[in-house]
Protein backbone atom coordinates (compact mmCIF):
# COMPACT_ATOMS: atom_id res chain seq x y z
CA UNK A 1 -19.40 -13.32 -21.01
CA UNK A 2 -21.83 -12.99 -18.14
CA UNK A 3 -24.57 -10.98 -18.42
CA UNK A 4 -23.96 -8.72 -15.24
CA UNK A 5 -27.53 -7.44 -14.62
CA UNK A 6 -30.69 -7.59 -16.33
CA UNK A 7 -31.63 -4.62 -18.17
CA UNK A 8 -35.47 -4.53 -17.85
CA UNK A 9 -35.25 -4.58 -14.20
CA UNK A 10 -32.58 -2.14 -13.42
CA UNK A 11 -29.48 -2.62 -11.00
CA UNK A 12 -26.00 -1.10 -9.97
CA UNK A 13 -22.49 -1.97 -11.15
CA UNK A 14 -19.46 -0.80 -8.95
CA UNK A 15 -16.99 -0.74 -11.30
CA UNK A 16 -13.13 -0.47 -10.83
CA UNK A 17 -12.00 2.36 -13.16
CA UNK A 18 -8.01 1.09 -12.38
CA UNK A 19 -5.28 4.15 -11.67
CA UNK A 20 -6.32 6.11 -15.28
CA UNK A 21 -4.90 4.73 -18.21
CA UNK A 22 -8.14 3.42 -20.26
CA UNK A 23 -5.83 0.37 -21.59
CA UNK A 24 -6.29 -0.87 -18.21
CA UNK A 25 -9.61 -1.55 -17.76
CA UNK A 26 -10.67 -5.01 -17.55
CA UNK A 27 -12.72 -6.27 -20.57
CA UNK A 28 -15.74 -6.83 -18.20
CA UNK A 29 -15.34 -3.13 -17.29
CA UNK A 30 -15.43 -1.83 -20.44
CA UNK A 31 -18.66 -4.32 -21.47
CA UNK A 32 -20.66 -2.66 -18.88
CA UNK A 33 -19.99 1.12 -19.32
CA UNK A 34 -21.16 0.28 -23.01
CA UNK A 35 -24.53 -0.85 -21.60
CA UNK A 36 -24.88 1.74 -19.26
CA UNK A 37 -28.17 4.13 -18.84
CA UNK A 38 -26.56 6.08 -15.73
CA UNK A 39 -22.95 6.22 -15.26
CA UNK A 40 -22.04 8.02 -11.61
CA UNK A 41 -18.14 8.57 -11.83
CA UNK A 42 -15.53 10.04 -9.55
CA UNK A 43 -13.96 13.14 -10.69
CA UNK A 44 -10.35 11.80 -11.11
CA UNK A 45 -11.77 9.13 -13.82
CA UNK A 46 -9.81 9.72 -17.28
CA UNK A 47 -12.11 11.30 -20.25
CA UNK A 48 -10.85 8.54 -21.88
CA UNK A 49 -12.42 5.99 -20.01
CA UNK A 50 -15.94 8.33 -20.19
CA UNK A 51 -15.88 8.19 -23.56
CA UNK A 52 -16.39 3.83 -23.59
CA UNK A 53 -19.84 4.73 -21.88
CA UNK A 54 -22.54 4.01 -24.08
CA UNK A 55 -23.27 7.03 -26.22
CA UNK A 56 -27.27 7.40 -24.84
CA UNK A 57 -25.73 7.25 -21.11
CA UNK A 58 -26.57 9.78 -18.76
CA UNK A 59 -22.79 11.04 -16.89
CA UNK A 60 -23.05 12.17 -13.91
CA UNK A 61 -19.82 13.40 -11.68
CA UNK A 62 -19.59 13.10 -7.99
CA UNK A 63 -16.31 14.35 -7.39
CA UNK A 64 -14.22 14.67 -4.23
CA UNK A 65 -12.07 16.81 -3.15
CA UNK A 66 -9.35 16.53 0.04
CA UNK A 67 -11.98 17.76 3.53
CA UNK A 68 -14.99 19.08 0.66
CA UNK A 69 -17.40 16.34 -1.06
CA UNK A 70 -19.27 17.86 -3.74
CA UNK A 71 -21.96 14.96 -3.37
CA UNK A 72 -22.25 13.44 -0.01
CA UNK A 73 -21.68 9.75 0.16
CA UNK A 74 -25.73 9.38 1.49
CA UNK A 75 -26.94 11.31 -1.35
CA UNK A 76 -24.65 8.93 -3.64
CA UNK A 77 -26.20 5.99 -2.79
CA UNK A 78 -29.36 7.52 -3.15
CA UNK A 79 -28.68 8.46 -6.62
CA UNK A 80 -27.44 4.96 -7.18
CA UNK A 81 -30.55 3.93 -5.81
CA UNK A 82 -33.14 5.93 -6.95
CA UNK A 83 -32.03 5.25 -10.67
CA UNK A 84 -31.90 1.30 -10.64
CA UNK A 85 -35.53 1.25 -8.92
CA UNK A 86 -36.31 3.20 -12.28
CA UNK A 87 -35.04 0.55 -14.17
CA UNK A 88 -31.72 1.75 -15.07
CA UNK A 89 -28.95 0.11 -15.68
CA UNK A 90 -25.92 1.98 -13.78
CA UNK A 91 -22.60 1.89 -13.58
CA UNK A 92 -20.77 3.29 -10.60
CA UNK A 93 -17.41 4.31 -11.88
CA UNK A 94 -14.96 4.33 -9.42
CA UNK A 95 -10.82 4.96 -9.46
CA UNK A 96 -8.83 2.15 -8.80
CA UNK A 97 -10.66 -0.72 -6.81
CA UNK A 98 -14.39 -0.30 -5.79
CA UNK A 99 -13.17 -2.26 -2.88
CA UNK A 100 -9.85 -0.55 -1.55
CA UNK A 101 -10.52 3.10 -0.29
CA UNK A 102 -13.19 3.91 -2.65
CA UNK A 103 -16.52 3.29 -0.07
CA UNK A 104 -18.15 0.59 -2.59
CA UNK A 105 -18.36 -1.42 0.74
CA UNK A 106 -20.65 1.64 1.91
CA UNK A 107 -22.35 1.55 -1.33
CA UNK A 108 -22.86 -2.11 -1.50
CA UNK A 109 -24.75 -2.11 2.03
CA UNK A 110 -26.96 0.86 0.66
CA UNK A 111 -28.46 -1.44 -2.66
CA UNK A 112 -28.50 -4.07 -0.47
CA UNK A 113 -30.37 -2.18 1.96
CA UNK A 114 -32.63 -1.13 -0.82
CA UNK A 115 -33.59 -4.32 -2.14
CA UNK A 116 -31.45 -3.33 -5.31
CA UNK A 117 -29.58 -5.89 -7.60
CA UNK A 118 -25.74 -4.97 -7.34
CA UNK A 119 -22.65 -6.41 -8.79
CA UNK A 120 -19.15 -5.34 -8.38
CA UNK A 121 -16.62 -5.59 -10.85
CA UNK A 122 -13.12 -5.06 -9.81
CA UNK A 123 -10.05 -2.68 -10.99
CA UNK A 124 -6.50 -2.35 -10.84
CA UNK A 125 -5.66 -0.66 -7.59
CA UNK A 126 -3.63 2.49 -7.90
CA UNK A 127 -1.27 1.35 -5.70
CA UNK A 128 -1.23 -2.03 -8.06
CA UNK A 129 -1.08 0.42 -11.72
CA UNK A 130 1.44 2.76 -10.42
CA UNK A 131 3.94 0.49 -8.87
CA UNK A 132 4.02 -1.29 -11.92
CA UNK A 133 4.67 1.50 -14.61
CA UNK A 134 7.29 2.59 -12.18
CA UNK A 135 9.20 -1.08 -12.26
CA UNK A 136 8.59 -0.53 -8.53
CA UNK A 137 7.96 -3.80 -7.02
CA UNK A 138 5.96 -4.12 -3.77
CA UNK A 139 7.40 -7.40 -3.19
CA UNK A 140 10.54 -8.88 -3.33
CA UNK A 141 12.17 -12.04 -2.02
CA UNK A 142 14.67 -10.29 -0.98
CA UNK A 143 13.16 -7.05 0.55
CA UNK A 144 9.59 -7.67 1.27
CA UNK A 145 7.02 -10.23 2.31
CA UNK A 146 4.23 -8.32 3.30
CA UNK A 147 2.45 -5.53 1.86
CA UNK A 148 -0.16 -3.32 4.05
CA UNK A 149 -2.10 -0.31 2.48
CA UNK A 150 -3.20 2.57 5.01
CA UNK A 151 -4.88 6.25 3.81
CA UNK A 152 -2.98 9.02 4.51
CA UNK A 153 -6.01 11.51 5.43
CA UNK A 154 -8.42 9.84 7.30
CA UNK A 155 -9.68 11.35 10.68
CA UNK A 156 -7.60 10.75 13.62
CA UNK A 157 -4.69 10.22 11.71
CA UNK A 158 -2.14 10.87 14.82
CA UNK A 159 -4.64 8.17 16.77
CA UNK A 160 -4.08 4.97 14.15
CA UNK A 161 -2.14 2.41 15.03
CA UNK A 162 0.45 1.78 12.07
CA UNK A 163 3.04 0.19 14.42
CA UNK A 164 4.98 -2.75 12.35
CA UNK A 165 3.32 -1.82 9.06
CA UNK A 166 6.32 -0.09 7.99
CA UNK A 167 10.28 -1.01 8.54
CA UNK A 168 12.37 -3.78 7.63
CA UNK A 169 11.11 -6.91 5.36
CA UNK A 170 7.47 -4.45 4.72
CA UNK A 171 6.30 -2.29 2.22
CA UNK A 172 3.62 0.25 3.17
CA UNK A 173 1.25 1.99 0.58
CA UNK A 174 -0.24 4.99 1.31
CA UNK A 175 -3.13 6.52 -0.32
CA UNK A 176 -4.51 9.94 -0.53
CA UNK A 177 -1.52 11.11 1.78
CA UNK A 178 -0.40 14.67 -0.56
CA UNK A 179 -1.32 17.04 2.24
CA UNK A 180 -0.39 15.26 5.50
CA UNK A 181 2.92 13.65 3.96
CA UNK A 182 5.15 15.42 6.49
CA UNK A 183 2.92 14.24 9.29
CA UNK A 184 2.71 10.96 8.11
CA UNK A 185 6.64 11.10 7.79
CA UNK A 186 6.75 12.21 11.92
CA UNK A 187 4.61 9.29 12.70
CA UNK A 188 6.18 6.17 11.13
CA UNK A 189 9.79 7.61 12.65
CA UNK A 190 7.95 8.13 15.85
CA UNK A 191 6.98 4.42 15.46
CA UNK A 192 10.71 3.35 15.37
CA UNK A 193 11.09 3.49 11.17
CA UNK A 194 14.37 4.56 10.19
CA UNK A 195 14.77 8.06 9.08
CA UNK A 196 16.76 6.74 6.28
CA UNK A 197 14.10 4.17 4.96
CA UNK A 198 13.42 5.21 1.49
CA UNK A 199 10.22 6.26 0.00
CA UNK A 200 8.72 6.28 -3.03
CA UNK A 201 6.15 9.29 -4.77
CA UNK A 202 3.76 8.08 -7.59
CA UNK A 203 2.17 10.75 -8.91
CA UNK A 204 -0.33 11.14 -12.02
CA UNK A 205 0.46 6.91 -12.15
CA UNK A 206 -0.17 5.60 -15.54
CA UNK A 207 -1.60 8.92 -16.84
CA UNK A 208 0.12 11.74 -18.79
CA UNK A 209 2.56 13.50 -17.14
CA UNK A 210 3.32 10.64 -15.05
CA UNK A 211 6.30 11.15 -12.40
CA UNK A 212 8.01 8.36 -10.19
CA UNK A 213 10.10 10.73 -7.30
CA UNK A 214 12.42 9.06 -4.56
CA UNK A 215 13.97 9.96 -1.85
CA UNK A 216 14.12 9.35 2.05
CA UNK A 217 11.55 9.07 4.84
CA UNK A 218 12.76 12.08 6.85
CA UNK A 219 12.62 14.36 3.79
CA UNK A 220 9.33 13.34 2.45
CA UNK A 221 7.36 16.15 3.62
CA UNK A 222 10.31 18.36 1.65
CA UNK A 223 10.34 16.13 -1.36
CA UNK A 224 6.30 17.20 -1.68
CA UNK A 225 7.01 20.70 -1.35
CA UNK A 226 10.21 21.00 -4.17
CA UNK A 227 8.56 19.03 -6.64
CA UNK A 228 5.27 20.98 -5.92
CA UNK A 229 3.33 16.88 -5.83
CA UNK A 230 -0.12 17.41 -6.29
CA UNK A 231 -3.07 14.46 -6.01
CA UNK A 232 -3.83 11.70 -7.47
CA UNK A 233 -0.58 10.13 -6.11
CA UNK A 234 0.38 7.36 -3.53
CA UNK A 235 3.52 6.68 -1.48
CA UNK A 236 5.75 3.53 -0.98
CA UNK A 237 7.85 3.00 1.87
CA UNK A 238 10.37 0.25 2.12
CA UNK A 239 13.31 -0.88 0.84
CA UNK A 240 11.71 -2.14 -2.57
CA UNK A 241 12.09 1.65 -3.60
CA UNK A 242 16.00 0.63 -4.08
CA UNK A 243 14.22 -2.38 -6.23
CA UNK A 244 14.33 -0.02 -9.52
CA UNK A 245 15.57 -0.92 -13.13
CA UNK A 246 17.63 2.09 -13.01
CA UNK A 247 21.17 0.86 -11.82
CA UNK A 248 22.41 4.92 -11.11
CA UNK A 249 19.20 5.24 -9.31
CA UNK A 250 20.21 2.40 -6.47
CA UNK A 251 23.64 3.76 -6.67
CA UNK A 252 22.59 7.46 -5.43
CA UNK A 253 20.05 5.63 -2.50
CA UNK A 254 22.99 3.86 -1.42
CA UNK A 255 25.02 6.86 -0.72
CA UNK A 256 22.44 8.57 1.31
CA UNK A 257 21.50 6.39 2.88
CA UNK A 258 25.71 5.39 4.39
CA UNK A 259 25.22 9.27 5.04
CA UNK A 260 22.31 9.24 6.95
CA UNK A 261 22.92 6.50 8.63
């Protein structure tokens, strides 16, 4: 196996973390959180996974929460920083992919910036993880082609453009999209989607406690509020959330949506 960095001179490792079960990290992964000195780690990152880290590592936890960073993204990178100028070997540990809504593009630029060695080792995405425990496929021959991934709480979310992300032949993933689910909901119909296209809720993917929840576009906003969803969780919409291994499941879709149609 590659050695990622070398040790004597220090250097930074964003590493994918993948949606939370520890069996899922990639063997390259795992081989660097066992060489660690410093491992930075988002706060949704399974104790299980911590524990891989090599015993002598330093753990530090920058965790996020929805509108309220405990660590701000430039003091992150100055961490990151800082450390492998010392000569430390560390390992940002990141949920999912470094590379898909997790700012390791930000972080990247910042080592860069600073003359620092960096590597980046990818994860399984959550949308990727989750998807899959739920037999949920985001492609299909005969109900998808494309597959687009937005995030459900960025600023100006009424601005974006999602037009044609969403609707027939497409699957749309949406990340970190808990709290604004109902407006989310209001814009894709706005865009044209059907009321009636179903949607998919993966919450807790591939960790304990685990829940797949479906329903329809125009009662997503409800569907969050019955089943009282809380983060980490992502949302499908398309017609692959008909695509399940439950045969009673496709059944009960079908009916609503004749009826809502």
């Amino acid at each position: 196996m590659k050695n990622p960095l070398p040790h004597a001179k220090g250097g930074v490792l964003l590493v994918g973390a993948g949606p939370g079960d520890p069996g899922l990290l990639t063997v390259k992964a795992a081989a660097a959180l066992g060489r660690a000195d410093l491992v930075v780690h988002d706060g949704l990152v399974d104790d299980a996974i911590l524990a891989l880290a090599n015993p002598q590592a330093e753990l530090v936890s920058v965790a996020k929460q929805r509108s309220r960073h405990s660590v701000p993204q430039e003091q992150i990178n100055q961490i990151l920083v800082d450390a492998a100028r010392a000569g430390r070997t560390v390992v940002r540990l990141k949920c999912g992919d470094p590379f898909i809504f997790g700012r390791g593009g930000e972080e990247v630029e910042a080592c860069r910036a600073a003359g620092v060695a960096v590597e980046v080792i990818p994860g399984i995405s959550a949308a990727i993880g989750c998807a899959a425990e739920a037999m949920l496929p985001l492609t299909h021959r005969d109900a998808s082609s494309v597959v687009s991934f937005v995030a459900g709480q960025c600023k100006g979310l009424t601005d974006q453009d999602w037009s044609g992300l969403a609707g027939k032949g497409r699957t749309l993933v949406i990340y970190m999209g808990v709290a604004t689910a109902e407006d989310v909901a209001d814009k894709l119909i706005a865009d044209g989607v059907s009321p009636a296209m179903p949607v998919a809720v993966l919450e807790r993917g591939t960790r304990s406690g685990a829940r797949a929840l479906r329903s329809l576009l125009a009662d997503l906003g409800g569907l969050m509020t019955r089943e009282a969803v809380r983060s980490p969780a992502i949302i499908v919409v398309g017609e692959v959330v008909l695509r399940s291994d439950a045969e009673d499941r496709l059944l009960a879709f079908a009916k609503i949506a004749e009826a809502a149609a």
